[in-house]
PDB file of N, CA and C in Angstrom:
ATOM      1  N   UNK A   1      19.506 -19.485   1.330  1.00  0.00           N
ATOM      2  CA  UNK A   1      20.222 -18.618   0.418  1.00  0.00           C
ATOM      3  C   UNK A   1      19.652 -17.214   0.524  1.00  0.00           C
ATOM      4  N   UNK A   2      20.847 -16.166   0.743  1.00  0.00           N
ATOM      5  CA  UNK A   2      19.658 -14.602   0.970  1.00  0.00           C
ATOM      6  C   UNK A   2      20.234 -14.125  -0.648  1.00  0.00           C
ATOM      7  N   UNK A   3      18.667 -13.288  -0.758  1.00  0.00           N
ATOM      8  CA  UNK A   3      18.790 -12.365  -1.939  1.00  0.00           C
ATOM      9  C   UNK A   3      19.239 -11.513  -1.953  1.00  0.00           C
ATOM     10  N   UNK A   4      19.985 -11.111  -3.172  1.00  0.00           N
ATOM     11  CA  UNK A   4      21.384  -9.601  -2.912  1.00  0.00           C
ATOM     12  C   UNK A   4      20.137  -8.134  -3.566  1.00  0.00           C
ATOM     13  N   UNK A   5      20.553  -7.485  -2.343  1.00  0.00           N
ATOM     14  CA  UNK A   5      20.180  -6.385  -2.279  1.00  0.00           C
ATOM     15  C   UNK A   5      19.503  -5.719  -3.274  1.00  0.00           C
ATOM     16  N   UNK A   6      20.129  -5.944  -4.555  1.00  0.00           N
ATOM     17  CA  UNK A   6      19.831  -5.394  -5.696  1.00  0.00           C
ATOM     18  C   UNK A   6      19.146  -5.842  -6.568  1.00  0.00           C
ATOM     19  N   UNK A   7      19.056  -7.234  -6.604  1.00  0.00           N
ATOM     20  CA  UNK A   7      17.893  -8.206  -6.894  1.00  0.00           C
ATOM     21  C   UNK A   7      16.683  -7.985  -6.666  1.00  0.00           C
ATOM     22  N   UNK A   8      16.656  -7.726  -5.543  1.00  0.00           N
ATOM     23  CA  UNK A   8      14.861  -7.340  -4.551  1.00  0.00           C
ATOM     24  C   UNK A   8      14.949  -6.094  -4.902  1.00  0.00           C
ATOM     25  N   UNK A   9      15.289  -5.228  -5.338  1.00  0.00           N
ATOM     26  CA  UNK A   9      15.390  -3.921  -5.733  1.00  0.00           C
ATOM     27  C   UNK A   9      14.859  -4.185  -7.013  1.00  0.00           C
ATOM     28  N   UNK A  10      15.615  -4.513  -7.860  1.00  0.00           N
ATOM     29  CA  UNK A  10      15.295  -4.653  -9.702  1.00  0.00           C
ATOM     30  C   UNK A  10      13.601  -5.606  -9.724  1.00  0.00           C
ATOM     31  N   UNK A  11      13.623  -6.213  -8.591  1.00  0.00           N
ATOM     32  CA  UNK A  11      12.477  -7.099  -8.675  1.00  0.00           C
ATOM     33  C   UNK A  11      11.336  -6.207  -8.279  1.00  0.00           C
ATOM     34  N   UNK A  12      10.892  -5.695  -7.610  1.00  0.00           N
ATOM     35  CA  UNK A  12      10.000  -4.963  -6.958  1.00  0.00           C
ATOM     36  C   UNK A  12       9.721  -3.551  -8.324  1.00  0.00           C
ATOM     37  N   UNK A  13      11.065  -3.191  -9.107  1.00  0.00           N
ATOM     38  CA  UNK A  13      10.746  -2.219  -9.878  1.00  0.00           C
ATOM     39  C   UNK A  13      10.293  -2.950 -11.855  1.00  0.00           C
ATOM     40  N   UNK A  14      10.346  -4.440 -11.739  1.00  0.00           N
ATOM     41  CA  UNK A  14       9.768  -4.782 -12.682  1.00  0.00           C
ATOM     42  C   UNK A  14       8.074  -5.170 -12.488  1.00  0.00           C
ATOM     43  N   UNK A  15       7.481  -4.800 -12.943  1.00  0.00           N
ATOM     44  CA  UNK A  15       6.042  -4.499 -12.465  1.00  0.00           C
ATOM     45  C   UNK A  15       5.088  -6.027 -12.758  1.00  0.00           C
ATOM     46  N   UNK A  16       6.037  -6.986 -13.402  1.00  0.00           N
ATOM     47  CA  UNK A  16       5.711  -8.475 -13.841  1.00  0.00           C
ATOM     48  C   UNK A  16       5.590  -9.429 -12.492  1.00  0.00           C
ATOM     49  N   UNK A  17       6.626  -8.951 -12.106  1.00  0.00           N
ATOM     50  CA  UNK A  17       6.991  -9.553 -10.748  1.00  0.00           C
ATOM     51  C   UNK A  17       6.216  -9.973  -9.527  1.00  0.00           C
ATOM     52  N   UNK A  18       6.082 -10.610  -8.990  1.00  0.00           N
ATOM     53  CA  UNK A  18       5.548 -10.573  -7.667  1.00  0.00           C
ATOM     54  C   UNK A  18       5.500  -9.180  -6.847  1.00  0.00           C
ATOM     55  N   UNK A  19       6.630  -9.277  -6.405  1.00  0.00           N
ATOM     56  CA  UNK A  19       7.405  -8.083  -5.690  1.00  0.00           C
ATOM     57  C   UNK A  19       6.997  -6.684  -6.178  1.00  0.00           C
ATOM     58  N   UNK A  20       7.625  -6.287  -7.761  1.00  0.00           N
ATOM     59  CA  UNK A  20       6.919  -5.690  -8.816  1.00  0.00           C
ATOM     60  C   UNK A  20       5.407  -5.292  -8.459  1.00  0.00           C
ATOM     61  N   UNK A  21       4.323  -6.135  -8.707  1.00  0.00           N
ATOM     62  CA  UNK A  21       2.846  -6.349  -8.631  1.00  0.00           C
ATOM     63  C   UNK A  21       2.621  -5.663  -7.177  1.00  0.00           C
ATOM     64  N   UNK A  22       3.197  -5.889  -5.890  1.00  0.00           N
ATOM     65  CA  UNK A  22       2.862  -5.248  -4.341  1.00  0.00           C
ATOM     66  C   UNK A  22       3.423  -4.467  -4.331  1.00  0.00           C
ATOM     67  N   UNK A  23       4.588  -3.745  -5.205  1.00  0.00           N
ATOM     68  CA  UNK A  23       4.842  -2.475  -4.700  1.00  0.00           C
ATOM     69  C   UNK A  23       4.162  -1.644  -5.734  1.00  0.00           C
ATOM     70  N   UNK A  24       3.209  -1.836  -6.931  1.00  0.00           N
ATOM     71  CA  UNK A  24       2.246  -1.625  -7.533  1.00  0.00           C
ATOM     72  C   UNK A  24       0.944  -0.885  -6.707  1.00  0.00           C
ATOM     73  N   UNK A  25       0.504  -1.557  -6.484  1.00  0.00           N
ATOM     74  CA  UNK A  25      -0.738  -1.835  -5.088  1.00  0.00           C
ATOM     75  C   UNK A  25      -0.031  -1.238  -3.802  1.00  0.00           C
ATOM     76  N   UNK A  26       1.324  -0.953  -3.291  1.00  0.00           N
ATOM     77  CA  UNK A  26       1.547  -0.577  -2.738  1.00  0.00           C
ATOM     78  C   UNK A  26       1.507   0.935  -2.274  1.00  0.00           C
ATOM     79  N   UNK A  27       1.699   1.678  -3.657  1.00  0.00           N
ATOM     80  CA  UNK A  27       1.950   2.636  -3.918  1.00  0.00           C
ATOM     81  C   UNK A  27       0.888   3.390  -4.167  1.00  0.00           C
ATOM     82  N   UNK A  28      -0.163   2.743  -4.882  1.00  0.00           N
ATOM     83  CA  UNK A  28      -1.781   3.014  -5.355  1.00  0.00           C
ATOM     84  C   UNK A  28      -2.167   3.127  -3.780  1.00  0.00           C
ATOM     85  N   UNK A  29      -2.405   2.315  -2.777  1.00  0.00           N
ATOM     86  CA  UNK A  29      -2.725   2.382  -1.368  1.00  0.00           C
ATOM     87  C   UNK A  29      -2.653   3.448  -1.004  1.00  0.00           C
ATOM     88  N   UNK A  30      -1.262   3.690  -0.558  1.00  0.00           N
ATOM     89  CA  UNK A  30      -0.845   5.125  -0.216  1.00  0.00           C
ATOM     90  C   UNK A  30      -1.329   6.188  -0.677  1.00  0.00           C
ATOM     91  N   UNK A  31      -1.410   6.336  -1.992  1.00  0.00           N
ATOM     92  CA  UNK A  31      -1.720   7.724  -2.869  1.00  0.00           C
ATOM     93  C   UNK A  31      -3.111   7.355  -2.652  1.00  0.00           C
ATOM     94  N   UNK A  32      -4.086   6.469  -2.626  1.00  0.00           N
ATOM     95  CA  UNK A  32      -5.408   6.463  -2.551  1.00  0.00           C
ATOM     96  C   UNK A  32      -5.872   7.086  -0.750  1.00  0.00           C
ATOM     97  N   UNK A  33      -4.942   6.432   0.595  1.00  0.00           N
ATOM     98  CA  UNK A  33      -5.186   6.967   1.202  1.00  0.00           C
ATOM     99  C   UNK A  33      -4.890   8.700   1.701  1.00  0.00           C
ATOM    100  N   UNK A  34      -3.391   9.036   1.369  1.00  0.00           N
ATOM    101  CA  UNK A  34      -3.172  10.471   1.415  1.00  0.00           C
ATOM    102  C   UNK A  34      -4.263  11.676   0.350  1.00  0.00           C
ATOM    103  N   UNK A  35      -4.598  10.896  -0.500  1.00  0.00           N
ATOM    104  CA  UNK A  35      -5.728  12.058  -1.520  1.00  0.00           C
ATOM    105  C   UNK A  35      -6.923  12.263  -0.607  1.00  0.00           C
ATOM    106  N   UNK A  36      -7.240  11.173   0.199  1.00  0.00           N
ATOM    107  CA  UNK A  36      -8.016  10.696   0.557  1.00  0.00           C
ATOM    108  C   UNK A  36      -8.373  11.027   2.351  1.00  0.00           C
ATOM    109  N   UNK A  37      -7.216  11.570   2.854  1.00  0.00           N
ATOM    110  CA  UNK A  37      -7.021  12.217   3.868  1.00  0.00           C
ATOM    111  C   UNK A  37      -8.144  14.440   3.845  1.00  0.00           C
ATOM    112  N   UNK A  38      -8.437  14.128   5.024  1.00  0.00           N
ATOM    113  CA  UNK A  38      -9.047  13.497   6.258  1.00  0.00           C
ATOM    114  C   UNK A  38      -9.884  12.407   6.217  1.00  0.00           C
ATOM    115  N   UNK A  39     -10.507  12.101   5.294  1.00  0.00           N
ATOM    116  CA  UNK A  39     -11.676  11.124   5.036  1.00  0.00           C
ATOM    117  C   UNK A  39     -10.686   9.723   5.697  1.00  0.00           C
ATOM    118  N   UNK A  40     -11.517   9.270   6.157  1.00  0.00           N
ATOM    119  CA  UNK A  40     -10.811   7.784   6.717  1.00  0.00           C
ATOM    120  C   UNK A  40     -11.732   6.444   5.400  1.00  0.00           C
ATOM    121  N   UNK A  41     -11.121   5.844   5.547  1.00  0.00           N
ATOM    122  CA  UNK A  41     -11.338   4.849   4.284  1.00  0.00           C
ATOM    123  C   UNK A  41     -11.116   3.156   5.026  1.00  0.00           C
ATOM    124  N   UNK A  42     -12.578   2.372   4.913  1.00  0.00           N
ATOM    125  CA  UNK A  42     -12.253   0.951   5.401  1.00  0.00           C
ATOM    126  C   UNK A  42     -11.051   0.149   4.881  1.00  0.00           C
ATOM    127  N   UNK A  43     -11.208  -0.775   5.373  1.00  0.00           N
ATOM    128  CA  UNK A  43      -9.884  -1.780   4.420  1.00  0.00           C
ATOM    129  C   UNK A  43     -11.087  -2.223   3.421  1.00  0.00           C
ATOM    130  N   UNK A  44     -12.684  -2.153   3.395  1.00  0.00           N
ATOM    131  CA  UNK A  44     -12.684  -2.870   2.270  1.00  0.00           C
ATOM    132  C   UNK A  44     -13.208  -2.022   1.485  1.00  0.00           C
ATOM    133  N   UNK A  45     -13.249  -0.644   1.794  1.00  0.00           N
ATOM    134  CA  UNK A  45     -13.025   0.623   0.670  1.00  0.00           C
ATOM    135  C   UNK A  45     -12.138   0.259  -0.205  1.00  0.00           C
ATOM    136  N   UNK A  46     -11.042   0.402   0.863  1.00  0.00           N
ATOM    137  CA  UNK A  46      -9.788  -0.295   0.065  1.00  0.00           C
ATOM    138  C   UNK A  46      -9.761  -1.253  -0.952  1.00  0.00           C
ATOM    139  N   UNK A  47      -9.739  -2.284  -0.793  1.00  0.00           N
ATOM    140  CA  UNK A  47     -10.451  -3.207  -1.382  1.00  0.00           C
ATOM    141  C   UNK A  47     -11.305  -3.233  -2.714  1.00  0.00           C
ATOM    142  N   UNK A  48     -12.258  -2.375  -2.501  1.00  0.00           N
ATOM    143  CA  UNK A  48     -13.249  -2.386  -3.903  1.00  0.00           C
ATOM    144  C   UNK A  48     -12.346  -1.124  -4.905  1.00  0.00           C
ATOM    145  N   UNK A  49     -11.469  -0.609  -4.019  1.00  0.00           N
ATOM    146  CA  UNK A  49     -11.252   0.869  -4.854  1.00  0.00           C
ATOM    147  C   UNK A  49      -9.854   0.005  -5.564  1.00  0.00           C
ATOM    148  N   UNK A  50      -9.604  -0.866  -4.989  1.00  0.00           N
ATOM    149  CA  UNK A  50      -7.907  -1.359  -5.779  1.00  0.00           C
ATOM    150  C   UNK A  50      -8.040  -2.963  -6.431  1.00  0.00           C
ATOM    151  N   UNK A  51      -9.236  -3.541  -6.200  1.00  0.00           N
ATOM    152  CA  UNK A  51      -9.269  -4.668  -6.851  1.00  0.00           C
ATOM    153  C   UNK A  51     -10.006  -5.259  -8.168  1.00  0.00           C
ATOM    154  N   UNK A  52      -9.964  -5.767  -9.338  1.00  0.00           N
ATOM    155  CA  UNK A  52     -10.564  -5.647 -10.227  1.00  0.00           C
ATOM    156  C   UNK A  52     -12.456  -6.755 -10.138  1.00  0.00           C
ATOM    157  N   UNK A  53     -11.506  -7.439  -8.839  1.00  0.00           N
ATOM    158  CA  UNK A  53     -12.842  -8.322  -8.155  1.00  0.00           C
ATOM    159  C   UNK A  53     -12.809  -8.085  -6.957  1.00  0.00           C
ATOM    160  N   UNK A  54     -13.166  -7.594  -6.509  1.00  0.00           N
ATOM    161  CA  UNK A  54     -12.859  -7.736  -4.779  1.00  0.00           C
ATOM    162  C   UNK A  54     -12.983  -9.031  -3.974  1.00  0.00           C
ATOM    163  N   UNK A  55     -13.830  -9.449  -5.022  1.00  0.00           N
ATOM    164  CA  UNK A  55     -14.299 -11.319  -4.023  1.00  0.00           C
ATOM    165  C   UNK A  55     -13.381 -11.726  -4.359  1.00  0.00           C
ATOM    166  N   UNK A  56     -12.285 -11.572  -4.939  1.00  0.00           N
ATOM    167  CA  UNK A  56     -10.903 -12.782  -5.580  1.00  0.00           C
ATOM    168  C   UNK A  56     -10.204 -12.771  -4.307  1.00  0.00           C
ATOM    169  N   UNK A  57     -10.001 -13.615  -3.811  1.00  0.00           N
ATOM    170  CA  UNK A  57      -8.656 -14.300  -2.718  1.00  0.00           C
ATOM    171  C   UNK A  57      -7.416 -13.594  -2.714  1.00  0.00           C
ATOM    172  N   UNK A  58      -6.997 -13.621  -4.201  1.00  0.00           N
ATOM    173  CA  UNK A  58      -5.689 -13.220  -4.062  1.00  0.00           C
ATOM    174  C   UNK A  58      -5.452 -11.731  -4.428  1.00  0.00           C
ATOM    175  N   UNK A  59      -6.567 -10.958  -4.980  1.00  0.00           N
ATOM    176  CA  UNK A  59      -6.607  -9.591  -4.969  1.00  0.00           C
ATOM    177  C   UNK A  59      -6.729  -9.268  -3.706  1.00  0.00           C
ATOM    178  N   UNK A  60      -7.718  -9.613  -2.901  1.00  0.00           N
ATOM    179  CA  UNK A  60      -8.267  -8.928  -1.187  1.00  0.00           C
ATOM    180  C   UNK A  60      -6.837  -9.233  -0.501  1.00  0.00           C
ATOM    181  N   UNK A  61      -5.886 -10.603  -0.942  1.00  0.00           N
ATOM    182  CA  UNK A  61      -4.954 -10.742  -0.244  1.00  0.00           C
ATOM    183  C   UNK A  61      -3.699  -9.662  -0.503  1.00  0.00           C
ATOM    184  N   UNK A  62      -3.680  -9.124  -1.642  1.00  0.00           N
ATOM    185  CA  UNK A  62      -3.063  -8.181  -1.855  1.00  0.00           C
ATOM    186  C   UNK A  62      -3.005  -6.945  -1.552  1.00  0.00           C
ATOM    187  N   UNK A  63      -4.149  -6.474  -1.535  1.00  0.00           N
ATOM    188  CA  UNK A  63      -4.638  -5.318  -0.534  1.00  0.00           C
ATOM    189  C   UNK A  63      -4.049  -5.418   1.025  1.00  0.00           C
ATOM    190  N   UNK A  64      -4.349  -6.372   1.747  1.00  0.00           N
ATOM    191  CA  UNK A  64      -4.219  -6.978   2.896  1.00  0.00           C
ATOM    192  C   UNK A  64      -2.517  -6.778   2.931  1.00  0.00           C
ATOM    193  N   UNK A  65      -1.513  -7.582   2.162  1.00  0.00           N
ATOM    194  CA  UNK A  65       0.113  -7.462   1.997  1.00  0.00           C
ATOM    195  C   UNK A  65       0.202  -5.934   2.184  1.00  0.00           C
ATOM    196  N   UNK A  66      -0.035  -5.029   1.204  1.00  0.00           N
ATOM    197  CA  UNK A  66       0.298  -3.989   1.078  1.00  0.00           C
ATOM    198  C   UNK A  66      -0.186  -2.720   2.219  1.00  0.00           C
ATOM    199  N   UNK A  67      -1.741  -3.433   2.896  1.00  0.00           N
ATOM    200  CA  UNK A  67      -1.323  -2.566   4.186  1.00  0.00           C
ATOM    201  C   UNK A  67      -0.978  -3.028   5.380  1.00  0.00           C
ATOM    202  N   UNK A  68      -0.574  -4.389   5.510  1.00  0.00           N
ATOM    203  CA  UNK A  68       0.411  -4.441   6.472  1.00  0.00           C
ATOM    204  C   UNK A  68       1.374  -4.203   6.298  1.00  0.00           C
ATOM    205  N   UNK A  69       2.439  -4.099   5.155  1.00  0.00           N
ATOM    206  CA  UNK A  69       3.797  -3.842   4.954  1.00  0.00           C
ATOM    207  C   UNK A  69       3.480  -2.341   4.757  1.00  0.00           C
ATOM    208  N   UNK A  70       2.870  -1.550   4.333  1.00  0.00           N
ATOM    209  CA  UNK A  70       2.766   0.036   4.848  1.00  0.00           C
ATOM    210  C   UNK A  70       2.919   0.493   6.443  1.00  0.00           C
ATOM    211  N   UNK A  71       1.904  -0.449   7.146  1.00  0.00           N
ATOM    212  CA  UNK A  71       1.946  -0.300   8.750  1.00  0.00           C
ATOM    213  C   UNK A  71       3.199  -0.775   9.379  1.00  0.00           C
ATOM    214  N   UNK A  72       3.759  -1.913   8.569  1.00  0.00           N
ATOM    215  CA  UNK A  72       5.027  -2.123   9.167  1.00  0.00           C
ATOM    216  C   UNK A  72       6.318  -0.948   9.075  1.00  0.00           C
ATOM    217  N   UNK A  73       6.002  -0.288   8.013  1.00  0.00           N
ATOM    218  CA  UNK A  73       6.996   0.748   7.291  1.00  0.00           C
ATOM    219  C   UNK A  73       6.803   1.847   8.167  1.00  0.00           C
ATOM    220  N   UNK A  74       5.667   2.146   9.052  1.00  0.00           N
ATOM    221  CA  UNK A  74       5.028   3.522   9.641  1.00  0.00           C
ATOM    222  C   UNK A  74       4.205   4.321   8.802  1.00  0.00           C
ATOM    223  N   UNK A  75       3.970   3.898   7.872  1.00  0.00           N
ATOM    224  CA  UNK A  75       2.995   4.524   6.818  1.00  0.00           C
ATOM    225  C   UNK A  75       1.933   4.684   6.916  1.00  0.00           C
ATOM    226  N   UNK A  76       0.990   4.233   7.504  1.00  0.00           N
ATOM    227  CA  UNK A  76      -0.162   3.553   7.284  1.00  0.00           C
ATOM    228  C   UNK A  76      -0.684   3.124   9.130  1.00  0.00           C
ATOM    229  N   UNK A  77      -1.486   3.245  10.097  1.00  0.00           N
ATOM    230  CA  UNK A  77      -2.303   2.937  10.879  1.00  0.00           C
ATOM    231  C   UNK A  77      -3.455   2.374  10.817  1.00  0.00           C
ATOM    232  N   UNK A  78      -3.511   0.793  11.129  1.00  0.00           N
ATOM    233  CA  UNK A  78      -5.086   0.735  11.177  1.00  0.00           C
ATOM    234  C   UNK A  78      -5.671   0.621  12.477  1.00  0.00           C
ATOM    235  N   UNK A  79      -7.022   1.130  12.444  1.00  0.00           N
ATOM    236  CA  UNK A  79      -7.587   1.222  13.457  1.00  0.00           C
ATOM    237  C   UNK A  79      -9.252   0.696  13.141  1.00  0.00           C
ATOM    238  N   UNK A  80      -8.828  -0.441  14.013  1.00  0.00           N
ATOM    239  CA  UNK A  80     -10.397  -0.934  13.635  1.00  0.00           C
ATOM    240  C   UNK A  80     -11.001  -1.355  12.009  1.00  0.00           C
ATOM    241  N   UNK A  81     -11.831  -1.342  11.338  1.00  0.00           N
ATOM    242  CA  UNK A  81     -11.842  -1.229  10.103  1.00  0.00           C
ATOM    243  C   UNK A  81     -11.436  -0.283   8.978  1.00  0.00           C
ATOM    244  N   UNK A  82     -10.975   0.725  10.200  1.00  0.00           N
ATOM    245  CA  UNK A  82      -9.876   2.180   9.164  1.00  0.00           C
ATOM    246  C   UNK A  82      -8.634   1.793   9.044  1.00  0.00           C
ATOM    247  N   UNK A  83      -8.266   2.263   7.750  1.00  0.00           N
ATOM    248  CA  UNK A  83      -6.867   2.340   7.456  1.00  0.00           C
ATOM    249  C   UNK A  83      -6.529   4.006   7.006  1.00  0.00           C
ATOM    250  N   UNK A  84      -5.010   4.546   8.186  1.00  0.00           N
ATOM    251  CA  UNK A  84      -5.382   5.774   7.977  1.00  0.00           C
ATOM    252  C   UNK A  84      -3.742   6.612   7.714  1.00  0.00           C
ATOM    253  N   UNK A  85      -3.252   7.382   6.973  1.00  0.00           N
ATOM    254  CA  UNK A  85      -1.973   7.587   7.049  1.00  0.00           C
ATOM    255  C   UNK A  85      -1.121   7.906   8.461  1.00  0.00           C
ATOM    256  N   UNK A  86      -0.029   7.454   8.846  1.00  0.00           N
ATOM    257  CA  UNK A  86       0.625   8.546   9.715  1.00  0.00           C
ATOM    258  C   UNK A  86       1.244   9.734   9.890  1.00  0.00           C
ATOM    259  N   UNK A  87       1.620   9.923  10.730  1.00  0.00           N
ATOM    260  CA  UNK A  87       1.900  11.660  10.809  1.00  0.00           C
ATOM    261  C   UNK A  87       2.957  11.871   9.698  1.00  0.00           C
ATOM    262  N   UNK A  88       3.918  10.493   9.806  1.00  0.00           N
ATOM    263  CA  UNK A  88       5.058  10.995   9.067  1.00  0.00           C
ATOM    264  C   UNK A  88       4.715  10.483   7.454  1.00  0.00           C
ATOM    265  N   UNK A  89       3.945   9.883   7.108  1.00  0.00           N
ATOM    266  CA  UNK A  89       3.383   9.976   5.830  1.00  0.00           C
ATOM    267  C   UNK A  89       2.969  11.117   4.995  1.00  0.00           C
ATOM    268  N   UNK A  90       1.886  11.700   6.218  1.00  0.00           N
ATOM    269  CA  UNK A  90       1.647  13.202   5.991  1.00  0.00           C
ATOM    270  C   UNK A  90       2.095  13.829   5.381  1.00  0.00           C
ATOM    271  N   UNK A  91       3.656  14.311   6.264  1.00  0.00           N
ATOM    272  CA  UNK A  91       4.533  14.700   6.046  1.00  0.00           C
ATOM    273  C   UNK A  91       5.297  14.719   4.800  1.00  0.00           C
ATOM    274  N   UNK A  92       5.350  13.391   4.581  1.00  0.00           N
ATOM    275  CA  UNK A  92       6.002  13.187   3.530  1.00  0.00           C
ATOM    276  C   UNK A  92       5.506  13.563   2.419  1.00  0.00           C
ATOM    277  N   UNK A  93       4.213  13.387   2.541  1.00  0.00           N
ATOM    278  CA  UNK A  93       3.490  13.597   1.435  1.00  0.00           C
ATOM    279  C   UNK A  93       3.297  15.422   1.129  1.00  0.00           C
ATOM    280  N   UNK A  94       3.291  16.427   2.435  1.00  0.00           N
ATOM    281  CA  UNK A  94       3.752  17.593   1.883  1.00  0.00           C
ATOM    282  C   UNK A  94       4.702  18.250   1.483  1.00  0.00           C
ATOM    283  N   UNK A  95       5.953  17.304   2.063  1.00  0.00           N
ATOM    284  CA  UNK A  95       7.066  17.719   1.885  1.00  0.00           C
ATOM    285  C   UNK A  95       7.527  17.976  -0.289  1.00  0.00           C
ATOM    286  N   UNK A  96       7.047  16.804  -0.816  1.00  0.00           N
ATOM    287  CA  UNK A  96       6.945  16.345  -1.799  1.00  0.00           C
ATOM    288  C   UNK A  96       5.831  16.885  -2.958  1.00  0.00           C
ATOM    289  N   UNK A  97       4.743  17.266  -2.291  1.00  0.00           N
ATOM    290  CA  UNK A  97       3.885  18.213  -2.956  1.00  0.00           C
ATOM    291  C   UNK A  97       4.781  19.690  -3.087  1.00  0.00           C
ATOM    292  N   UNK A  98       5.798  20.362  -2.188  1.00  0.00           N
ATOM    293  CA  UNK A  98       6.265  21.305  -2.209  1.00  0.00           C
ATOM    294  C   UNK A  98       6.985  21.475  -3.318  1.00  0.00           C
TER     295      UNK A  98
END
């Protein structure tokens, strides 16, 4: 059965949600790495800076969701134990400061 468009939409913007909850953390990621630009930042920078335990499973796993689905998006590069914005993140991100 596929989910209608608008569903995964309303879901991701109720913050209860699963969906909701990673685009939460999703968004914190991003803004933690672009503030955070030039400085390069580990994934488990990451990690301690976005989790309320970092040793929890399903917090580190959340971190983990949210920067692979950033890297999948073009957002986000990792390299090695860095996680680092891309050009067009950058971008975006001055475009939007303007």
């Amino acid at each position: 059965m596929q989910e209608n468009p608008s569903q995964s939409r309303d879901s991701r913007r109720n913050p209860r949600s699963n969906a909701g909850q990673d685009a939460l953390i999703e968004r914190a990621l991003l803004s933690l790495v672009l503030v955070s630009h030039p400085d390069q930042l580990t994934f488990a920078e990451l990690v301690r800076e976005l989790s309320e335990d970092p040793e929890h499973p399903a917090q580190r796993d959340a971190v983990e969701r949210a920067v692979r689905d950033l890297t999948g998006s073009g957002l986000l590069h990792r390299h090695g134990p860095f996680v680092l914005p891309t050009r067009a993140a950058l971008r975006f991100d001055r475009l939007a400061l303007a």
